[in-house]
PDB file of N, CA and C in Angstrom:
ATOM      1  N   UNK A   1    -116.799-166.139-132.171  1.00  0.00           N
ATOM      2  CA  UNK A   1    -118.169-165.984-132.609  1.00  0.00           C
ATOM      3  C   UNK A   1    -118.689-167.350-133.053  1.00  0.00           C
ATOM      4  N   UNK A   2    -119.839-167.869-132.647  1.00  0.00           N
ATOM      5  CA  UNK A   2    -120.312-168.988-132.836  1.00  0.00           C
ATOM      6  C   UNK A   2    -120.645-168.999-134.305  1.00  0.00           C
ATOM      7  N   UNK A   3    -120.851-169.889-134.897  1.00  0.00           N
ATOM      8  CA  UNK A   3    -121.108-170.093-136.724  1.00  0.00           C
ATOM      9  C   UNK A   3    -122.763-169.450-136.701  1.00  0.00           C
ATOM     10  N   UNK A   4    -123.754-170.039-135.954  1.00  0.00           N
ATOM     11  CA  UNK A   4    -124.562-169.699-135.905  1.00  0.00           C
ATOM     12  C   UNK A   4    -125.270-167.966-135.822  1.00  0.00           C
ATOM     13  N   UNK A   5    -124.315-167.216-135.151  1.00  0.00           N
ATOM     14  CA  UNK A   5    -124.136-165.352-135.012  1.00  0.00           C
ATOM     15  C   UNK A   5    -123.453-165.240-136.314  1.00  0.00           C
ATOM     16  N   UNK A   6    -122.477-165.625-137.119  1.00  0.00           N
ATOM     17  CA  UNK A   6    -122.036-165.546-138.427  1.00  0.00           C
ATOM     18  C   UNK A   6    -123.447-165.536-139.280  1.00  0.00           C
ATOM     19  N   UNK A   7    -123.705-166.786-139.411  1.00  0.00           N
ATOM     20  CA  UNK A   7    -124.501-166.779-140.618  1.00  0.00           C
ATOM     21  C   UNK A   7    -125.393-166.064-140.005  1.00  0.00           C
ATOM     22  N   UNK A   8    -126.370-165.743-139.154  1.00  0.00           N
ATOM     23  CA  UNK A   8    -127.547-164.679-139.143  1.00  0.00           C
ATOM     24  C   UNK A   8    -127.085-163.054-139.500  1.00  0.00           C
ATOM     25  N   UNK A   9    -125.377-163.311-139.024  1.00  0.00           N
ATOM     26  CA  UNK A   9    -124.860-161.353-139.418  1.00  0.00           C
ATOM     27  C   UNK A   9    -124.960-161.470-140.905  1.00  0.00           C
ATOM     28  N   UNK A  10    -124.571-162.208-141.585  1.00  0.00           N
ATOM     29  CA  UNK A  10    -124.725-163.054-143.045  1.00  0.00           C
ATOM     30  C   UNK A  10    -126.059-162.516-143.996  1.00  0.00           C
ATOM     31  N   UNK A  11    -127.001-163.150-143.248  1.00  0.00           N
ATOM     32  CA  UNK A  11    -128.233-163.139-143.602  1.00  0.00           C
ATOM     33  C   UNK A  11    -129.295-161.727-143.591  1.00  0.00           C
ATOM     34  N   UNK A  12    -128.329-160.653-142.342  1.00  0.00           N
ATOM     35  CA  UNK A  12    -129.274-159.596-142.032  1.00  0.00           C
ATOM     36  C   UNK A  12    -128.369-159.039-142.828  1.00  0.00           C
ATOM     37  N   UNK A  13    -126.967-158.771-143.391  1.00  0.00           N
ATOM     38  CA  UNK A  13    -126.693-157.803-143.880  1.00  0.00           C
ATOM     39  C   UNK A  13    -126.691-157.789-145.474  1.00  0.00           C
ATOM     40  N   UNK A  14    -127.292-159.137-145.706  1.00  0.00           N
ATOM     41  CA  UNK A  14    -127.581-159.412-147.491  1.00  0.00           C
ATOM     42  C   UNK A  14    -129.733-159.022-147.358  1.00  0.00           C
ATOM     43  N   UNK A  15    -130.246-159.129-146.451  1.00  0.00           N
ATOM     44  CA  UNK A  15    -131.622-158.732-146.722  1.00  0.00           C
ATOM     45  C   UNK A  15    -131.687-157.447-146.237  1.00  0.00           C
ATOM     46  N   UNK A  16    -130.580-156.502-145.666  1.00  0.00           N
ATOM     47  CA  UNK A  16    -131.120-155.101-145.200  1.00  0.00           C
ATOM     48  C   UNK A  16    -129.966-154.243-146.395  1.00  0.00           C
ATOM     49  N   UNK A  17    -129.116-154.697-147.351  1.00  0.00           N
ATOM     50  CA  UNK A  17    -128.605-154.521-148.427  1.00  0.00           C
ATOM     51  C   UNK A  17    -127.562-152.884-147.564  1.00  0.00           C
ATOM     52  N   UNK A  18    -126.967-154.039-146.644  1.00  0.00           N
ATOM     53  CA  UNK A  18    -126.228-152.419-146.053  1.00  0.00           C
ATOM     54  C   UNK A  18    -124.489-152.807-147.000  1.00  0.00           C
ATOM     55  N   UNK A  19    -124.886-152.018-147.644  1.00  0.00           N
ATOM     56  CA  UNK A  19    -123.331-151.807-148.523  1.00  0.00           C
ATOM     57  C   UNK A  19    -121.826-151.612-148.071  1.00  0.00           C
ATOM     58  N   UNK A  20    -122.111-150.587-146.642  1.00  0.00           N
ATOM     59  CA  UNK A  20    -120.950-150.493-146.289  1.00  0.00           C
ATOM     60  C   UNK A  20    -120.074-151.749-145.069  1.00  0.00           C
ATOM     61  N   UNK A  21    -121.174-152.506-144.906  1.00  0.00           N
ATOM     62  CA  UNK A  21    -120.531-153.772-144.260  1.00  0.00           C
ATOM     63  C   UNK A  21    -120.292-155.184-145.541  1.00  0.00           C
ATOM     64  N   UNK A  22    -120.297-154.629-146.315  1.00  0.00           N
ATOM     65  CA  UNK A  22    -119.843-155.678-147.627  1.00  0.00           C
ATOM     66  C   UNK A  22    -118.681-156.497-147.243  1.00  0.00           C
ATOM     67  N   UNK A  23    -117.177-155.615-146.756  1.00  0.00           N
ATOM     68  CA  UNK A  23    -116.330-156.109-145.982  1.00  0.00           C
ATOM     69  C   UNK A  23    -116.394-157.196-145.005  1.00  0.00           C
ATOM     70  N   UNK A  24    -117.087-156.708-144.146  1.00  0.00           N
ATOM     71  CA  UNK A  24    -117.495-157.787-142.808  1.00  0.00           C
ATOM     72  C   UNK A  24    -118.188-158.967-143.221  1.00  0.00           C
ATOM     73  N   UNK A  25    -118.867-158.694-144.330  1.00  0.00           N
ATOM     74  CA  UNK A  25    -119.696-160.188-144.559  1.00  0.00           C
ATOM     75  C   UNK A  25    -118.861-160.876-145.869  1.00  0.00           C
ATOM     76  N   UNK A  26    -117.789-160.093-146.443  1.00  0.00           N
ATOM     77  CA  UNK A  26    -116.551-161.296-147.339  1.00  0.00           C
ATOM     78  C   UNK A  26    -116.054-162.105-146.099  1.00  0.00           C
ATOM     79  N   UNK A  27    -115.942-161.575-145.152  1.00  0.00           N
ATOM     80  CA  UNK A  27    -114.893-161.891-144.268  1.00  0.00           C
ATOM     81  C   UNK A  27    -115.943-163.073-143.358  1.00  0.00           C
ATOM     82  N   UNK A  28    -116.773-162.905-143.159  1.00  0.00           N
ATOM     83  CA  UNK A  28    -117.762-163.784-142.553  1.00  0.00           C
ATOM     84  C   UNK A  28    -117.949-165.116-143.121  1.00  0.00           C
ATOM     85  N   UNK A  29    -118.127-164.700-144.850  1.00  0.00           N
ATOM     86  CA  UNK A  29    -118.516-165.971-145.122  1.00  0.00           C
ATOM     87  C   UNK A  29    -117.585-166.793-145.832  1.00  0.00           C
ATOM     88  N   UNK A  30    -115.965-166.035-145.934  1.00  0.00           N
ATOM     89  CA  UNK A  30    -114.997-167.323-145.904  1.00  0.00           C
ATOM     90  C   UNK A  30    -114.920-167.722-144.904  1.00  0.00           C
ATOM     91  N   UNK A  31    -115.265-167.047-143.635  1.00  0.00           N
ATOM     92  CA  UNK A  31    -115.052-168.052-142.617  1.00  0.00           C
ATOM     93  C   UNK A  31    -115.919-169.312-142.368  1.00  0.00           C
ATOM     94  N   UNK A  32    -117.086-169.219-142.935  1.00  0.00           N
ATOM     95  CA  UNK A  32    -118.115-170.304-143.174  1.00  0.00           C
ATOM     96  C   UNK A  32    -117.748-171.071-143.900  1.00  0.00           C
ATOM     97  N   UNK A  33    -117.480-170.463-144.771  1.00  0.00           N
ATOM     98  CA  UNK A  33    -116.531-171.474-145.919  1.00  0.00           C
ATOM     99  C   UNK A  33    -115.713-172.364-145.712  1.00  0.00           C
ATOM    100  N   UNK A  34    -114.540-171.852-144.831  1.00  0.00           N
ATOM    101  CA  UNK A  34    -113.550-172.894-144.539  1.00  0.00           C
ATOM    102  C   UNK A  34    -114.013-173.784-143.593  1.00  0.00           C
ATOM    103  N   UNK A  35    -114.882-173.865-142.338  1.00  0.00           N
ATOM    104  CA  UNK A  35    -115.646-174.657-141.535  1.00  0.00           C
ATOM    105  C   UNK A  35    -116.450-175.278-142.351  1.00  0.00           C
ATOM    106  N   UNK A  36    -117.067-175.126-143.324  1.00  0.00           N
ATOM    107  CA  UNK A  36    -117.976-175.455-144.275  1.00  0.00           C
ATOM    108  C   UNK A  36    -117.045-177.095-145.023  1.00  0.00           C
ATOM    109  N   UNK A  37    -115.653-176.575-145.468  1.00  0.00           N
ATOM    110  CA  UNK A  37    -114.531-177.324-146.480  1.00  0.00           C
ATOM    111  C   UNK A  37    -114.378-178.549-145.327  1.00  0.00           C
ATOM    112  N   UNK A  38    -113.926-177.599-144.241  1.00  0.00           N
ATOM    113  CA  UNK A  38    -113.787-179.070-143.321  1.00  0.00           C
ATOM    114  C   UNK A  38    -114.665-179.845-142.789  1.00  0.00           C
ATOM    115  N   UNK A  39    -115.864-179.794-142.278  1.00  0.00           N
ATOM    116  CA  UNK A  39    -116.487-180.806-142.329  1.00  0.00           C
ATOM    117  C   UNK A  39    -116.847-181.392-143.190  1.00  0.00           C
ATOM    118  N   UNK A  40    -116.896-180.959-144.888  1.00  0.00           N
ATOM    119  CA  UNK A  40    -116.875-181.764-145.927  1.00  0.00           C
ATOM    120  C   UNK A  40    -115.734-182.285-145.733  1.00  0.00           C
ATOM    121  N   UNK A  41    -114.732-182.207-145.307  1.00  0.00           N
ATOM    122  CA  UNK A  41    -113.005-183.183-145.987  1.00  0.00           C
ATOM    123  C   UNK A  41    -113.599-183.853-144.391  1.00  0.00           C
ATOM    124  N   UNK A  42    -113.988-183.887-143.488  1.00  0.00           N
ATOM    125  CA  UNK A  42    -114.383-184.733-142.807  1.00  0.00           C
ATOM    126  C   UNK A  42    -115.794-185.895-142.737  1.00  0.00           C
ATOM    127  N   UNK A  43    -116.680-185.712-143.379  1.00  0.00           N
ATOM    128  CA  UNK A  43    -117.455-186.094-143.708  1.00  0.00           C
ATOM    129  C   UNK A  43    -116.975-187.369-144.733  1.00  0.00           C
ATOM    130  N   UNK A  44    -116.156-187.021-145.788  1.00  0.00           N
ATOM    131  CA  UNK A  44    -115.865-187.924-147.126  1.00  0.00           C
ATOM    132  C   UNK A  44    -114.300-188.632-146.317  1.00  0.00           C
ATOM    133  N   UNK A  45    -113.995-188.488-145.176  1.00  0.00           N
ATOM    134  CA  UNK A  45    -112.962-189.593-144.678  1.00  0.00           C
ATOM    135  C   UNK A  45    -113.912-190.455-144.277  1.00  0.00           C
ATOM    136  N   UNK A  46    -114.692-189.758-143.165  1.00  0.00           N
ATOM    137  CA  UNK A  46    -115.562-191.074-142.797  1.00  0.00           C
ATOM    138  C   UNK A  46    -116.313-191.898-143.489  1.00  0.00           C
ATOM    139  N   UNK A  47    -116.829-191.257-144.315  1.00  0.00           N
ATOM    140  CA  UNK A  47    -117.499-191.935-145.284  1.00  0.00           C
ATOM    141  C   UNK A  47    -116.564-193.138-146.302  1.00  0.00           C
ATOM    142  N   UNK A  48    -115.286-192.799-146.222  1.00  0.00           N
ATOM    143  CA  UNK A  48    -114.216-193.700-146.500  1.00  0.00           C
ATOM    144  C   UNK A  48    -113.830-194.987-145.913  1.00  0.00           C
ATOM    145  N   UNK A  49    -113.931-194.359-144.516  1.00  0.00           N
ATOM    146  CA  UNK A  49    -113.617-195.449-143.045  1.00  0.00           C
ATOM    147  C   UNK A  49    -115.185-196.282-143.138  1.00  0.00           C
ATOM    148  N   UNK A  50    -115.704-195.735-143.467  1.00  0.00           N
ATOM    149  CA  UNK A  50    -117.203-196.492-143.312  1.00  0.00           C
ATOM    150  C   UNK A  50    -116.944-198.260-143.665  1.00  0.00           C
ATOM    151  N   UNK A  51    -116.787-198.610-144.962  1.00  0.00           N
ATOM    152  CA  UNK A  51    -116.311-199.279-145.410  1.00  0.00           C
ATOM    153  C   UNK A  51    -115.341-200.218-145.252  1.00  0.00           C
ATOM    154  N   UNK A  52    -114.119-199.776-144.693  1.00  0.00           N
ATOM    155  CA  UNK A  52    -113.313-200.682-144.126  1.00  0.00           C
ATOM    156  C   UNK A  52    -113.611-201.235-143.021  1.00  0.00           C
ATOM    157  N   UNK A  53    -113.701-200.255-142.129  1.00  0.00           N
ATOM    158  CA  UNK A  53    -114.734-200.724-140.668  1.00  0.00           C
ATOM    159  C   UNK A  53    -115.760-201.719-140.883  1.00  0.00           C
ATOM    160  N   UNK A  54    -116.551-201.748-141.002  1.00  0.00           N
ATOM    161  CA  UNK A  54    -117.527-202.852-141.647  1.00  0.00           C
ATOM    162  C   UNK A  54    -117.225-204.106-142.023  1.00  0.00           C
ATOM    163  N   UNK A  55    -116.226-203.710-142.972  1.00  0.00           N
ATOM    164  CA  UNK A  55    -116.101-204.869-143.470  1.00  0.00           C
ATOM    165  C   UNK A  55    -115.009-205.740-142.605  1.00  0.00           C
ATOM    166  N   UNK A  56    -114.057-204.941-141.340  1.00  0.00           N
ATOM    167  CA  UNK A  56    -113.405-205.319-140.359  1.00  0.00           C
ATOM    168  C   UNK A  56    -114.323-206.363-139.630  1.00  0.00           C
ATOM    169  N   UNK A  57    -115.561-205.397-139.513  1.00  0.00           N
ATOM    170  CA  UNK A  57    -116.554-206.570-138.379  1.00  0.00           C
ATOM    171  C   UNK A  57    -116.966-207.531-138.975  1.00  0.00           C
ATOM    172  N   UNK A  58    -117.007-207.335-140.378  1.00  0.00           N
ATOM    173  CA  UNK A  58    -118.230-208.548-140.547  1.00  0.00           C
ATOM    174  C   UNK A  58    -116.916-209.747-140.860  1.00  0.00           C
ATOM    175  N   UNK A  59    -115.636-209.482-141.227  1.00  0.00           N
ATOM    176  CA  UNK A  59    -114.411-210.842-140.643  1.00  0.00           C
ATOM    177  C   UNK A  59    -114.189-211.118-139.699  1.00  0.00           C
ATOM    178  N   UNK A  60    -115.068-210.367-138.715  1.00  0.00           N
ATOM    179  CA  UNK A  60    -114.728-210.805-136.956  1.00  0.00           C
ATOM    180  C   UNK A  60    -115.104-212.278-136.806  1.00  0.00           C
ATOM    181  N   UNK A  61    -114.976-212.752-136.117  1.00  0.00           N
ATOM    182  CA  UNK A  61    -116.079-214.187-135.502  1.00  0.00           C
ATOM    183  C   UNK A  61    -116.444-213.703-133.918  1.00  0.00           C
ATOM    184  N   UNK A  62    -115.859-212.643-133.112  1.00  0.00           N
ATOM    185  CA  UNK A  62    -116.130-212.392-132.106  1.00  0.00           C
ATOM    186  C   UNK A  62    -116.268-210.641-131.978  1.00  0.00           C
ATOM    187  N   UNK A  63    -116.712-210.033-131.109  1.00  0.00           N
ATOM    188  CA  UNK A  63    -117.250-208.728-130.343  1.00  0.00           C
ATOM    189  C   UNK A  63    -115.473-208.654-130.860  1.00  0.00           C
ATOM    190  N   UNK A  64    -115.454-207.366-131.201  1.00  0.00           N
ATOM    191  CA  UNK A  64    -113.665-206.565-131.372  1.00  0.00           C
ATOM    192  C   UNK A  64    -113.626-205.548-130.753  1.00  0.00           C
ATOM    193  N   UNK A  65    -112.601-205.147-130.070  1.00  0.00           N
ATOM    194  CA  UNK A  65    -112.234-203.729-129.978  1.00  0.00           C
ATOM    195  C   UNK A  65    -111.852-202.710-131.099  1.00  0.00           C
ATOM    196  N   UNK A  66    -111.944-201.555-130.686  1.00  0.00           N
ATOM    197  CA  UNK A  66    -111.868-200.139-131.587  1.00  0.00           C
ATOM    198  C   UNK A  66    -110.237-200.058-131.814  1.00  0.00           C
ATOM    199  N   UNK A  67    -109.380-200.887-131.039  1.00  0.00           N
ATOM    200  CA  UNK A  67    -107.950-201.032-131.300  1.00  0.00           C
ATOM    201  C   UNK A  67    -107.490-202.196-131.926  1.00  0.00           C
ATOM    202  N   UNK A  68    -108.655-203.049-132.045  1.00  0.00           N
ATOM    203  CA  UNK A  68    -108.286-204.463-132.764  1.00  0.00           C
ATOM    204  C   UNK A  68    -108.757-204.339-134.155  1.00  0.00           C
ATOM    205  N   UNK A  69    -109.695-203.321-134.192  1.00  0.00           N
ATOM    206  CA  UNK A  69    -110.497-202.862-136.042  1.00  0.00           C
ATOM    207  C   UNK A  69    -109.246-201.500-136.494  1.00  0.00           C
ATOM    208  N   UNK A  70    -108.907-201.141-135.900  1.00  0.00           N
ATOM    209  CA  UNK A  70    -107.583-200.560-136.187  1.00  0.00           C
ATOM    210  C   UNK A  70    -106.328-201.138-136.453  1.00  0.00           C
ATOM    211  N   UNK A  71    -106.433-201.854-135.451  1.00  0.00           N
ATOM    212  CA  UNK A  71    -104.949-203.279-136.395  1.00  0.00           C
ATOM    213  C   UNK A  71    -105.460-203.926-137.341  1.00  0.00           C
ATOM    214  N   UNK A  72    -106.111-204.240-137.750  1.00  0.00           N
ATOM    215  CA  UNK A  72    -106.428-204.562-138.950  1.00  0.00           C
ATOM    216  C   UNK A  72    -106.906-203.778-140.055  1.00  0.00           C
ATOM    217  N   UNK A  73    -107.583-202.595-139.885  1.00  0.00           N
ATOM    218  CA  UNK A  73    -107.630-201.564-140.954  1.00  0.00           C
ATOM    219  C   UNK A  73    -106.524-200.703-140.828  1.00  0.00           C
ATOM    220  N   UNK A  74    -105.656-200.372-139.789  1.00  0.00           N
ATOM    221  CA  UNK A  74    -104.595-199.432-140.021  1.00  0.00           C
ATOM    222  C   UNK A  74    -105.100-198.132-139.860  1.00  0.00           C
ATOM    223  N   UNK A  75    -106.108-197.780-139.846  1.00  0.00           N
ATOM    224  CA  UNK A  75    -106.930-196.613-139.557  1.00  0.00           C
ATOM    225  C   UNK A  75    -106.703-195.935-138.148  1.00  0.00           C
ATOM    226  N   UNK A  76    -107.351-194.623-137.593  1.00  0.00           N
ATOM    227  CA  UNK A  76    -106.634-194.250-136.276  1.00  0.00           C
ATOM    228  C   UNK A  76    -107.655-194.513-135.277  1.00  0.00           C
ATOM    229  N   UNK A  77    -107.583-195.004-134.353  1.00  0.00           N
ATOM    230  CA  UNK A  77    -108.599-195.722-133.143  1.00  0.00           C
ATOM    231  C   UNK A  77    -109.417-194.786-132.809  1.00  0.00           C
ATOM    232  N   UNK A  78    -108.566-193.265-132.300  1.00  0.00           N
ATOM    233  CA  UNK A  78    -109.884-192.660-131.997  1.00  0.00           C
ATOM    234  C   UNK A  78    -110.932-191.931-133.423  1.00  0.00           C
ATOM    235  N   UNK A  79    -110.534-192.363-134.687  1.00  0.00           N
ATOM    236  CA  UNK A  79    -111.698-191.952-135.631  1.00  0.00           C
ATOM    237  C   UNK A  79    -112.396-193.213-135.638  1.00  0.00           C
ATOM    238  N   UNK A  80    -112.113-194.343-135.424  1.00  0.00           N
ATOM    239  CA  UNK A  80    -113.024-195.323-135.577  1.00  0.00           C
ATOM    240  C   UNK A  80    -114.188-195.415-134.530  1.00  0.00           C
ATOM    241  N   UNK A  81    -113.213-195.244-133.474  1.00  0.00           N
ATOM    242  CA  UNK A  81    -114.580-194.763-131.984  1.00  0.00           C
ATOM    243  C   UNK A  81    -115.657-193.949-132.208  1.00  0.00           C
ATOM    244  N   UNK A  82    -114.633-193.009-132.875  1.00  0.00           N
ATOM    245  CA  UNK A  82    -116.170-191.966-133.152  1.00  0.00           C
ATOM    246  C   UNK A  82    -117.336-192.086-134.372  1.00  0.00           C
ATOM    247  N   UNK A  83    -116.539-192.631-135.377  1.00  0.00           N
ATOM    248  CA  UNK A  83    -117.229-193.029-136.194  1.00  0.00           C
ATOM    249  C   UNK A  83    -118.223-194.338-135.852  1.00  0.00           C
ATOM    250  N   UNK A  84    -117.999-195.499-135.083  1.00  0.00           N
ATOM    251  CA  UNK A  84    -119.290-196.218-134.676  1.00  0.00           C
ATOM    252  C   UNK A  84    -120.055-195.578-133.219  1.00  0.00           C
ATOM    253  N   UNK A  85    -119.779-194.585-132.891  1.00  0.00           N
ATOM    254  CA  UNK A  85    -120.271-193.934-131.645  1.00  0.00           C
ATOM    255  C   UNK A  85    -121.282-192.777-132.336  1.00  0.00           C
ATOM    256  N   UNK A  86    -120.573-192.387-133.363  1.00  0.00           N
ATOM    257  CA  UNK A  86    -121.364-191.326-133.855  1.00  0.00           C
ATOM    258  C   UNK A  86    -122.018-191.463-135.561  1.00  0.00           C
ATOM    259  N   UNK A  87    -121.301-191.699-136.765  1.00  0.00           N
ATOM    260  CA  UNK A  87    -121.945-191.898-137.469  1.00  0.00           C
ATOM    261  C   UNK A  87    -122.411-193.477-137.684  1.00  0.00           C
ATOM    262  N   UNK A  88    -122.039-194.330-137.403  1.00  0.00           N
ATOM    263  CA  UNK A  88    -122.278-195.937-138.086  1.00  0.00           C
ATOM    264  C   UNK A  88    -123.262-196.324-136.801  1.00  0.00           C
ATOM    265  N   UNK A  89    -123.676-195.861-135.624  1.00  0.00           N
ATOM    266  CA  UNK A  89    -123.943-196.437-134.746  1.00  0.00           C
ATOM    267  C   UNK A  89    -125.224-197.376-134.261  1.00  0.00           C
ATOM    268  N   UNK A  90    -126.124-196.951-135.930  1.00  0.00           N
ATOM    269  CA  UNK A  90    -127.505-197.915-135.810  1.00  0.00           C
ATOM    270  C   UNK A  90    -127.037-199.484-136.969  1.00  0.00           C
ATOM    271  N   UNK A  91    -125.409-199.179-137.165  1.00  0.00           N
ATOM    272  CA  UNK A  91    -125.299-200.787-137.755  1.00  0.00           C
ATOM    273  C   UNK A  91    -124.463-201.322-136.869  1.00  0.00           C
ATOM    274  N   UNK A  92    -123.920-201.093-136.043  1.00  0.00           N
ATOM    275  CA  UNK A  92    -123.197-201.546-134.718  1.00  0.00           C
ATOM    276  C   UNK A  92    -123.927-201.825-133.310  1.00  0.00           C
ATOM    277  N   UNK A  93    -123.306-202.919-132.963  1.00  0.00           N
ATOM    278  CA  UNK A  93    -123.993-202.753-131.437  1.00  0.00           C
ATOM    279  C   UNK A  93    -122.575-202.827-130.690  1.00  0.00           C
ATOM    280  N   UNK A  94    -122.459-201.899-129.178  1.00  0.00           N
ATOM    281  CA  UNK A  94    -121.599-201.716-128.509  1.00  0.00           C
ATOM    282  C   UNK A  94    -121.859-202.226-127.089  1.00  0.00           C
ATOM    283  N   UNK A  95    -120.759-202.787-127.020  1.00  0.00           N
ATOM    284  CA  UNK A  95    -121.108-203.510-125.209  1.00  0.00           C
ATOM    285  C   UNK A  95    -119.818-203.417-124.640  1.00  0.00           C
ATOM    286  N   UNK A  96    -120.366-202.430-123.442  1.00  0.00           N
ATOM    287  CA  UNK A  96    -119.941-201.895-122.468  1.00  0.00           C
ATOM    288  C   UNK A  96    -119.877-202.755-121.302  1.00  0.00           C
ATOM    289  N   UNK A  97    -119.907-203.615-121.456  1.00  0.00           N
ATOM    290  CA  UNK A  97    -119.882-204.756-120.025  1.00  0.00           C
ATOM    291  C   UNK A  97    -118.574-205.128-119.773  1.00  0.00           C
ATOM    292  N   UNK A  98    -117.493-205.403-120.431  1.00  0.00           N
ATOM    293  CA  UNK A  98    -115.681-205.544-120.386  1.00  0.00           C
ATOM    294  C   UNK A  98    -115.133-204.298-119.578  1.00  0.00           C
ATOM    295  N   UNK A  99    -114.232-204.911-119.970  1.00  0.00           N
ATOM    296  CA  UNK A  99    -113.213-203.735-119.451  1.00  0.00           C
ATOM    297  C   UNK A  99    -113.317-202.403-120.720  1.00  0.00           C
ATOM    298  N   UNK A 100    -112.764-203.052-121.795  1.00  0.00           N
ATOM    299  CA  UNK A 100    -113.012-202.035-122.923  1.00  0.00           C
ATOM    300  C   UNK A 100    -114.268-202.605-124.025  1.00  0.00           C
ATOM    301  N   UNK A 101    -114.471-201.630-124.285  1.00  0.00           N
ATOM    302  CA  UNK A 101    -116.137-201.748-125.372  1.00  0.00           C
ATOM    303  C   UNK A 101    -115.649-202.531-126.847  1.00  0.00           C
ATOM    304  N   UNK A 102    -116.510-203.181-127.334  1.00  0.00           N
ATOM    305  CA  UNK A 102    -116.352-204.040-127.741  1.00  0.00           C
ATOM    306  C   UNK A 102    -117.589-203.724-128.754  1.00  0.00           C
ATOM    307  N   UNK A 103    -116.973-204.153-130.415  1.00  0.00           N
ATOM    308  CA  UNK A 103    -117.838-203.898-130.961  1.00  0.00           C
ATOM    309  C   UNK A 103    -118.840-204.828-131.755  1.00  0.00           C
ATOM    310  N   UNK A 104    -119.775-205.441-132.546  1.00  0.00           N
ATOM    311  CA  UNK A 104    -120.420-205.830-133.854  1.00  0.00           C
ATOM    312  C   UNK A 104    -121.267-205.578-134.562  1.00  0.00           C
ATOM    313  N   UNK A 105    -121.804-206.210-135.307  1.00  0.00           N
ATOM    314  CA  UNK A 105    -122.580-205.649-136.379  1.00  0.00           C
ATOM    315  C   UNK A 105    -123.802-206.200-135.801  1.00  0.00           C
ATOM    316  N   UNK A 106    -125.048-204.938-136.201  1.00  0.00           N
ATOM    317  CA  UNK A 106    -126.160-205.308-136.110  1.00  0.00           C
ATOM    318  C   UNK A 106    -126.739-206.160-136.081  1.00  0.00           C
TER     319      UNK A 106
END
């Protein structure tokens, strides 16, 4: 069931006050819950990595790879990828012209 059919079963069975699905919607919305926990415990890593990353590039003197900001932060390559691909990606610029992408700072 997509999260999105959760929370609307969520939502119709707390505004139509049907009592006897009380069950189904405990059960619904720990499951929100725990999807809920993990993208928070994912959210506050990256937000962790933010920082080191950064501060990886800005000791660069040249364009780095996502495996060369990992040898030096120790961090895991593919969270760093995603993290300047997906959250950091308007303070990074990425160039795709190499063989492998290559990163720096804005």
């Amino acid at each position: 069931m997509k999260k999105a059919s959760m929370e609307t079963l969520v939502n119709y069975i707390d505004s139509h006050n049907l009592t006897d699905l009380f069950t189904i919607k405990d059960e619904l919305t720990a499951e929100l819950s725990k999807g809920k926990a993990k993208a928070d415990a994912n959210r506050a890593l990256y937000d962790e990595y933010h920082n080191k990353v950064i501060e990886a590039l800005r000791k660069a003197s040249a364009p780095v790879t996502a495996q060369e900001i990992a040898n030096e932060t120790r961090l895991a390559r593919g969270k760093i990828v995603y993290g300047l691909t997906n959250y950091w990606k308007s303070e990074v610029i990425r160039d795709d012209s190499g063989k492998t992408a290559t990163y720096r700072l804005a």
